[in-house]
N, C-alpha and C. Protein backbone atom coordinates (compact mmCIF):
# COMPACT_ATOMS: atom_id res chain seq x y z
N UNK A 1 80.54 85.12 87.29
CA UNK A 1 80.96 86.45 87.67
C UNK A 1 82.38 86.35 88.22
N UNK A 2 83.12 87.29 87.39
CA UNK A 2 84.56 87.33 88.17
C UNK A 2 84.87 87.73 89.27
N UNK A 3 86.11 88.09 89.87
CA UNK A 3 85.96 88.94 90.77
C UNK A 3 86.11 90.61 90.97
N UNK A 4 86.09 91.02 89.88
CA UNK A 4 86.25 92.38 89.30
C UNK A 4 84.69 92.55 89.43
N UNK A 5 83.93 91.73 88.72
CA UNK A 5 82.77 91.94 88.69
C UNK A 5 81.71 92.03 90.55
N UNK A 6 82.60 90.90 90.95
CA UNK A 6 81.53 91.29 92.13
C UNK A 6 82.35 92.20 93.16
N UNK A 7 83.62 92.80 92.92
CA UNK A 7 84.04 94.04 93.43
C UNK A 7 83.10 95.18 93.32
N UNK A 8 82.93 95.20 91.75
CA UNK A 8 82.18 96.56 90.93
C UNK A 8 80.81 96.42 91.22
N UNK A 9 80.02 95.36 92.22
CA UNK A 9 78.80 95.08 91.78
C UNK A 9 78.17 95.50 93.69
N UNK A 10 79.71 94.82 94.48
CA UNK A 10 79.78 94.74 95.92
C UNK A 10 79.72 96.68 96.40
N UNK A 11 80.85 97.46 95.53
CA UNK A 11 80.65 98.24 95.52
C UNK A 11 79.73 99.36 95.29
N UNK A 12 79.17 99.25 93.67
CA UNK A 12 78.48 99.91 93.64
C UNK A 12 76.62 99.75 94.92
N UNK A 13 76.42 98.47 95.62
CA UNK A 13 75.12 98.21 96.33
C UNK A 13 75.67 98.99 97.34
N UNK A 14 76.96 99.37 98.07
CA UNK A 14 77.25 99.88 99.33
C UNK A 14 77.08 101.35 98.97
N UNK A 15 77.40 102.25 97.58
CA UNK A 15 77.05 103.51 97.59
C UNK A 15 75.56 103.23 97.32
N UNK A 16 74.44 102.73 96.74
CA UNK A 16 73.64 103.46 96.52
C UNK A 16 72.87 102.85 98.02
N UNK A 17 73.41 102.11 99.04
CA UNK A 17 72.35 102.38 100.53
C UNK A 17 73.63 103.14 101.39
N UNK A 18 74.60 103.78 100.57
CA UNK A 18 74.80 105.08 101.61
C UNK A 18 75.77 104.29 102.61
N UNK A 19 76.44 103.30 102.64
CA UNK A 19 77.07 102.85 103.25
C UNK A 19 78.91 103.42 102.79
N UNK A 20 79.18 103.81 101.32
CA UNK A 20 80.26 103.77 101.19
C UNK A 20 80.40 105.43 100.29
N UNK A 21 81.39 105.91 100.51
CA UNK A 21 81.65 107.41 99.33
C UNK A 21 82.17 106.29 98.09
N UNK A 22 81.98 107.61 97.00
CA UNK A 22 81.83 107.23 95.57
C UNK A 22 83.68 106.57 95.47
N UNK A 23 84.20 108.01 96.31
CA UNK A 23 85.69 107.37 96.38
C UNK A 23 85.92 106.20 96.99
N UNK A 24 85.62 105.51 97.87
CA UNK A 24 85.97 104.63 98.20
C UNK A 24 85.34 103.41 97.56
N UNK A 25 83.84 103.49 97.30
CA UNK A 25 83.39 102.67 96.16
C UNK A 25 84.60 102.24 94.64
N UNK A 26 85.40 103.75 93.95
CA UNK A 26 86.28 103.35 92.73
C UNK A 26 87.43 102.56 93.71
N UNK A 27 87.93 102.74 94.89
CA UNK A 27 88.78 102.19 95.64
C UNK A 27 88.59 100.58 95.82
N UNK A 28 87.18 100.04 95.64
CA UNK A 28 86.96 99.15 96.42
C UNK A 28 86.93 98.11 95.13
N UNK A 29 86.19 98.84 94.21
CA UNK A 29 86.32 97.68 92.75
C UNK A 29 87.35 98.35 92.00
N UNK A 30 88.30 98.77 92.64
CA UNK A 30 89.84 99.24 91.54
C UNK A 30 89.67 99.78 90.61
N UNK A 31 88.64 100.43 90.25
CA UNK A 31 88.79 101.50 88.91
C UNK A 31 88.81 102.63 89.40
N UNK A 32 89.18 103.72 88.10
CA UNK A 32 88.94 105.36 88.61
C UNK A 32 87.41 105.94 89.25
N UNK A 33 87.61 106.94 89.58
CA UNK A 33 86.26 107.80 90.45
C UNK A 33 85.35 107.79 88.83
N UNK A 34 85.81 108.23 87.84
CA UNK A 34 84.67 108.60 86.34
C UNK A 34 84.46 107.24 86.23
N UNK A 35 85.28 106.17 86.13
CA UNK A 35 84.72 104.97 85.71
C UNK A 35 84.06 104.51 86.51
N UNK A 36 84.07 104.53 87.87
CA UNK A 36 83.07 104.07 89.03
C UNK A 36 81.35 104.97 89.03
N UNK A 37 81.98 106.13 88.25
CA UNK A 37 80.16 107.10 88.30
C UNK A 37 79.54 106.40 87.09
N UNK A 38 80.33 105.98 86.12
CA UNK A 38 79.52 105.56 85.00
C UNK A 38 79.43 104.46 85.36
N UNK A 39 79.72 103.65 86.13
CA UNK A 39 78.92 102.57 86.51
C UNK A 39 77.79 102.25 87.93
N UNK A 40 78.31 103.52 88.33
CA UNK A 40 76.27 104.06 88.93
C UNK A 40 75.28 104.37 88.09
N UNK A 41 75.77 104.88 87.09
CA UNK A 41 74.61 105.25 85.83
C UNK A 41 74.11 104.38 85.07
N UNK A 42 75.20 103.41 84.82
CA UNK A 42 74.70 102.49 84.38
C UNK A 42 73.77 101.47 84.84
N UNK A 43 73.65 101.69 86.39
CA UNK A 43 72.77 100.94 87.22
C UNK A 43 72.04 101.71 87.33
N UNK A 44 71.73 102.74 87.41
CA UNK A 44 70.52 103.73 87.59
C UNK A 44 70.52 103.94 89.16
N UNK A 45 71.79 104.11 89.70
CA UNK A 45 72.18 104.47 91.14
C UNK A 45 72.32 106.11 90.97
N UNK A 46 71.49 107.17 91.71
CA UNK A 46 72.28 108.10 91.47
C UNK A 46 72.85 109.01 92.23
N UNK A 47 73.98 109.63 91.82
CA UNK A 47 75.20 110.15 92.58
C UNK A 47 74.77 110.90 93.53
N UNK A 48 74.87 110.78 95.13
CA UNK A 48 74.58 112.15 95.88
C UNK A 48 75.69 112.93 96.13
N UNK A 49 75.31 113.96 95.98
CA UNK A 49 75.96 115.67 96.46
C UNK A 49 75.65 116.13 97.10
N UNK A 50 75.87 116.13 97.98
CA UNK A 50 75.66 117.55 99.07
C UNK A 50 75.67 119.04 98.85
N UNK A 51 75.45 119.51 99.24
CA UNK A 51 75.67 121.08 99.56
C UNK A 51 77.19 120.95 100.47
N UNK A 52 77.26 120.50 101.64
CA UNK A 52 78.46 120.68 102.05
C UNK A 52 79.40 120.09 101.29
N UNK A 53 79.12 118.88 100.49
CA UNK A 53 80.00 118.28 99.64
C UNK A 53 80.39 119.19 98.79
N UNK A 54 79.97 119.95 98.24
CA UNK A 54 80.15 121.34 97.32
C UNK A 54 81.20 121.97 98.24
N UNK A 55 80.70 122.58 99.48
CA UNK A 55 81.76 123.22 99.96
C UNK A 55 82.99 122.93 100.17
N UNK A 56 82.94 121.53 100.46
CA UNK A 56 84.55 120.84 100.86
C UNK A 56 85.24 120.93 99.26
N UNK A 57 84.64 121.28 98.56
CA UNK A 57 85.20 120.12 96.88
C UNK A 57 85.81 122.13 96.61
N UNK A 58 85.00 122.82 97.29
CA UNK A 58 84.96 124.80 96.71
C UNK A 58 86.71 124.43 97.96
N UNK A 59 86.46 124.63 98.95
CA UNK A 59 87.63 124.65 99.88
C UNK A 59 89.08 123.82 99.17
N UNK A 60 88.82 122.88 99.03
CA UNK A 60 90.33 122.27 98.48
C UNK A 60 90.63 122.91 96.86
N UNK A 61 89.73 123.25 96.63
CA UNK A 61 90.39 124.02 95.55
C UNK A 61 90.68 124.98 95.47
N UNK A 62 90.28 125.99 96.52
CA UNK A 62 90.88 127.01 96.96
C UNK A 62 92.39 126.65 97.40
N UNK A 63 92.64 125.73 98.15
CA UNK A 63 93.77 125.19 98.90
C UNK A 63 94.99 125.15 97.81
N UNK A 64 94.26 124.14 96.63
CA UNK A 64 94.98 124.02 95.77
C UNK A 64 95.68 124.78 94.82
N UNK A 65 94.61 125.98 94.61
CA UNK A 65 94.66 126.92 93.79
C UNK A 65 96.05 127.83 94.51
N UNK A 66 95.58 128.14 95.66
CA UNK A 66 96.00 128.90 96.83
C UNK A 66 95.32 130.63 96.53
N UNK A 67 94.15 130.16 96.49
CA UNK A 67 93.20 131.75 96.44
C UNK A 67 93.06 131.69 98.10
């Protein structure tokens, strides 16, 4: 195992016991946020969402938007 691999492997065990966000999980084994979800899926880890997570994700895009 390289070390890419036990980045991607270190990472993905810390999101699925809730220890790490998905962002900081793609942060932690250096790939993007889509390439880091498809490799929760590929483990059969799966993604949590919140409800407030919804709201924060509705708010910055308001921000962004500037509605």
């Amino acid at each position: 195992m390289d070390e890419f691999e036990l980045r991607l492997e270190l990472a993905c065990a810390l999101y699925a016991r809730g220890r790490i966000s998905a962002v900081a999980g793609s942060h932690l084994a250096g790939i993007d946020l889509v390439t880091f979800q498809g490799a929760l899926a590929d483990r059969d880890i799966p993604r949590s969402y919140s409800v407030s997570d919804l709201h924060s994700d509705l708010a910055a895009m308001d921000r962004i938007l500037g509605v």
